[in-house]
N, C-alpha and C. Protein backbone atom coordinates (compact mmCIF):
# COMPACT_ATOMS: atom_id res chain seq x y z
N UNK A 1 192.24 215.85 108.25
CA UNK A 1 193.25 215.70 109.29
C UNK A 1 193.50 214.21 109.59
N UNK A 2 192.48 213.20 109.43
CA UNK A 2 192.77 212.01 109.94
C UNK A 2 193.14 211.54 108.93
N UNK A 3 193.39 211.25 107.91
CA UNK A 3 193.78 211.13 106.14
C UNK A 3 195.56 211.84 106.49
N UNK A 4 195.92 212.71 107.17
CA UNK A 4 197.10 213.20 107.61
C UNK A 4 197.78 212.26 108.22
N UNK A 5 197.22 212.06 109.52
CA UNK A 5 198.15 211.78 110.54
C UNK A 5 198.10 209.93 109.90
N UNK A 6 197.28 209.40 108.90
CA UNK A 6 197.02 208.14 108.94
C UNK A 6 198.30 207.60 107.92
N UNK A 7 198.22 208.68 106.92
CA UNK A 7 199.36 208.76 105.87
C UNK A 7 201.13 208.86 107.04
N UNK A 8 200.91 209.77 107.90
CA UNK A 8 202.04 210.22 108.45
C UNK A 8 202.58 208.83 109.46
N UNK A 9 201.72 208.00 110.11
CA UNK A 9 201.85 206.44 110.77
C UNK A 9 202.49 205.83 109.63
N UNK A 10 201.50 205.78 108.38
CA UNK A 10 201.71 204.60 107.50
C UNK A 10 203.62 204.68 106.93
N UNK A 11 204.01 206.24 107.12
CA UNK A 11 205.26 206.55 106.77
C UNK A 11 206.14 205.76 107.37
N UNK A 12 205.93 206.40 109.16
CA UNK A 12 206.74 206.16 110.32
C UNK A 12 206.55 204.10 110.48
N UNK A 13 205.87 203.52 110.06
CA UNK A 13 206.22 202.30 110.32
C UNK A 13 206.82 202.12 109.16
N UNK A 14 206.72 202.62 107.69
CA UNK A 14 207.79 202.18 106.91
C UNK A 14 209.16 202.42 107.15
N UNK A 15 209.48 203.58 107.51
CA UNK A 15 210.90 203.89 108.31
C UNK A 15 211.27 203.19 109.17
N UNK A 16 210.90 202.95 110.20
CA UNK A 16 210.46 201.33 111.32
C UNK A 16 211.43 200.64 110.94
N UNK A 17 210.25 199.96 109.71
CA UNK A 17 210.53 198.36 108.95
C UNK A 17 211.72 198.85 108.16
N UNK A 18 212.21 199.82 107.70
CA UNK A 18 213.65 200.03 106.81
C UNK A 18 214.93 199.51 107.96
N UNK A 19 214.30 200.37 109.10
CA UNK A 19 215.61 200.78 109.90
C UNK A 19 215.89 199.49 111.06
N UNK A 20 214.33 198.73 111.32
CA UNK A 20 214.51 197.92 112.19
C UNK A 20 213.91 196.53 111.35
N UNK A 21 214.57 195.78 110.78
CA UNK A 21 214.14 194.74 109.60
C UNK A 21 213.63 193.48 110.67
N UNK A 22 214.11 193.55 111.90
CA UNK A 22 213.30 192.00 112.98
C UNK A 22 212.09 192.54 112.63
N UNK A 23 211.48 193.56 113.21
CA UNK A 23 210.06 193.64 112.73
C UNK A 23 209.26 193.37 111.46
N UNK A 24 209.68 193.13 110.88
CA UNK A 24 208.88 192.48 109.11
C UNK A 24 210.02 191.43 109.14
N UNK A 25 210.65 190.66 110.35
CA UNK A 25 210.97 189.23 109.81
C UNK A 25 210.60 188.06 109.02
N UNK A 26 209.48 188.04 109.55
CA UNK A 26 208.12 187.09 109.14
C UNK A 26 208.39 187.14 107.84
N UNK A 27 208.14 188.50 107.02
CA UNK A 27 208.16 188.72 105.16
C UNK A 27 209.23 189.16 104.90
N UNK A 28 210.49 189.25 105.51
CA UNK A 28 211.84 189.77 104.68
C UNK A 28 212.78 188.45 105.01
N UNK A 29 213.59 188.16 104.18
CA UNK A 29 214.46 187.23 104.03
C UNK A 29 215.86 187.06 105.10
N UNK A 30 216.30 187.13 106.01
CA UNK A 30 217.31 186.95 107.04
C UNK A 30 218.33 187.81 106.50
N UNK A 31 218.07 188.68 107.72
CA UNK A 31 219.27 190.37 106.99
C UNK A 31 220.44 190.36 108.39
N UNK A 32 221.78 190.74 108.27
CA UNK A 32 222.47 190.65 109.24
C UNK A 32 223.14 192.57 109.27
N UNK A 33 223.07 193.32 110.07
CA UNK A 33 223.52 194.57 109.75
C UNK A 33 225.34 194.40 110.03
N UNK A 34 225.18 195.16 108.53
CA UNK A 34 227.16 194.96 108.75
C UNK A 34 227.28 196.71 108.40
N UNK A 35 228.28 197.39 108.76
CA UNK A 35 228.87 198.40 109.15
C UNK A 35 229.68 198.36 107.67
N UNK A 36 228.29 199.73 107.06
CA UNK A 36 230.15 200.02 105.74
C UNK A 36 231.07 200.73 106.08
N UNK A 37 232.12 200.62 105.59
CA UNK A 37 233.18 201.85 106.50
C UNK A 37 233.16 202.78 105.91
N UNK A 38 232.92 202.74 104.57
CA UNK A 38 233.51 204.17 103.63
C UNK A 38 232.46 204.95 103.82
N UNK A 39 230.96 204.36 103.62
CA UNK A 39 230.40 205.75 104.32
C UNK A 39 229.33 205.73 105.44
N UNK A 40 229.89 204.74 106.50
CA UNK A 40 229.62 204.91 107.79
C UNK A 40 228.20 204.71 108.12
N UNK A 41 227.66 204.11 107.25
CA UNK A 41 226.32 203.35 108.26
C UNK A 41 226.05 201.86 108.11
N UNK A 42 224.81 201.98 108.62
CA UNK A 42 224.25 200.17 108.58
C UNK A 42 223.89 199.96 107.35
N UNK A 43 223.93 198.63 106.86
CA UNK A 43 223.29 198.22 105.91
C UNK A 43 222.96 196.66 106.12
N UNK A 44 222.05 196.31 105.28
CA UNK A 44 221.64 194.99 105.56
C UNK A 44 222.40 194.04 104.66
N UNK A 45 222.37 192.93 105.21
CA UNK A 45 223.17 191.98 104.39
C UNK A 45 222.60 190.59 104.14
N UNK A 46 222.52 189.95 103.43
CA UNK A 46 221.83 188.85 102.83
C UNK A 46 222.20 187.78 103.79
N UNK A 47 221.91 186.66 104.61
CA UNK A 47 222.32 185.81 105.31
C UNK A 47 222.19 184.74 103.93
N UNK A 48 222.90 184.47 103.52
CA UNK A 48 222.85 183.00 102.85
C UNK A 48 223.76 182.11 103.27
């Protein structure tokens, strides 16, 4: 059970870090969320 729920955290902060990229700022490269239109969600975008 604890092998469960430890796997099931380790998921939910990867989803986290997908969905909320300030949190792994530190190790991800400067992302700006821009709005696709055609199919309507966020995506990250490269700040260069």
């Amino acid at each position: 059970m604890k092998t469960f729920v430890a796997n099931a955290f380790a998921v939910g902060r990867l989803f986290t870090i997908q969905k909320f990229p300030s949190h792994a700022a530190k190790r991800m490269p400067p992302t700006r969320k821009i709005l696709d239109q055609k199919r309507n969600i966020w995506v990250d975008k490269l700040i260069v």
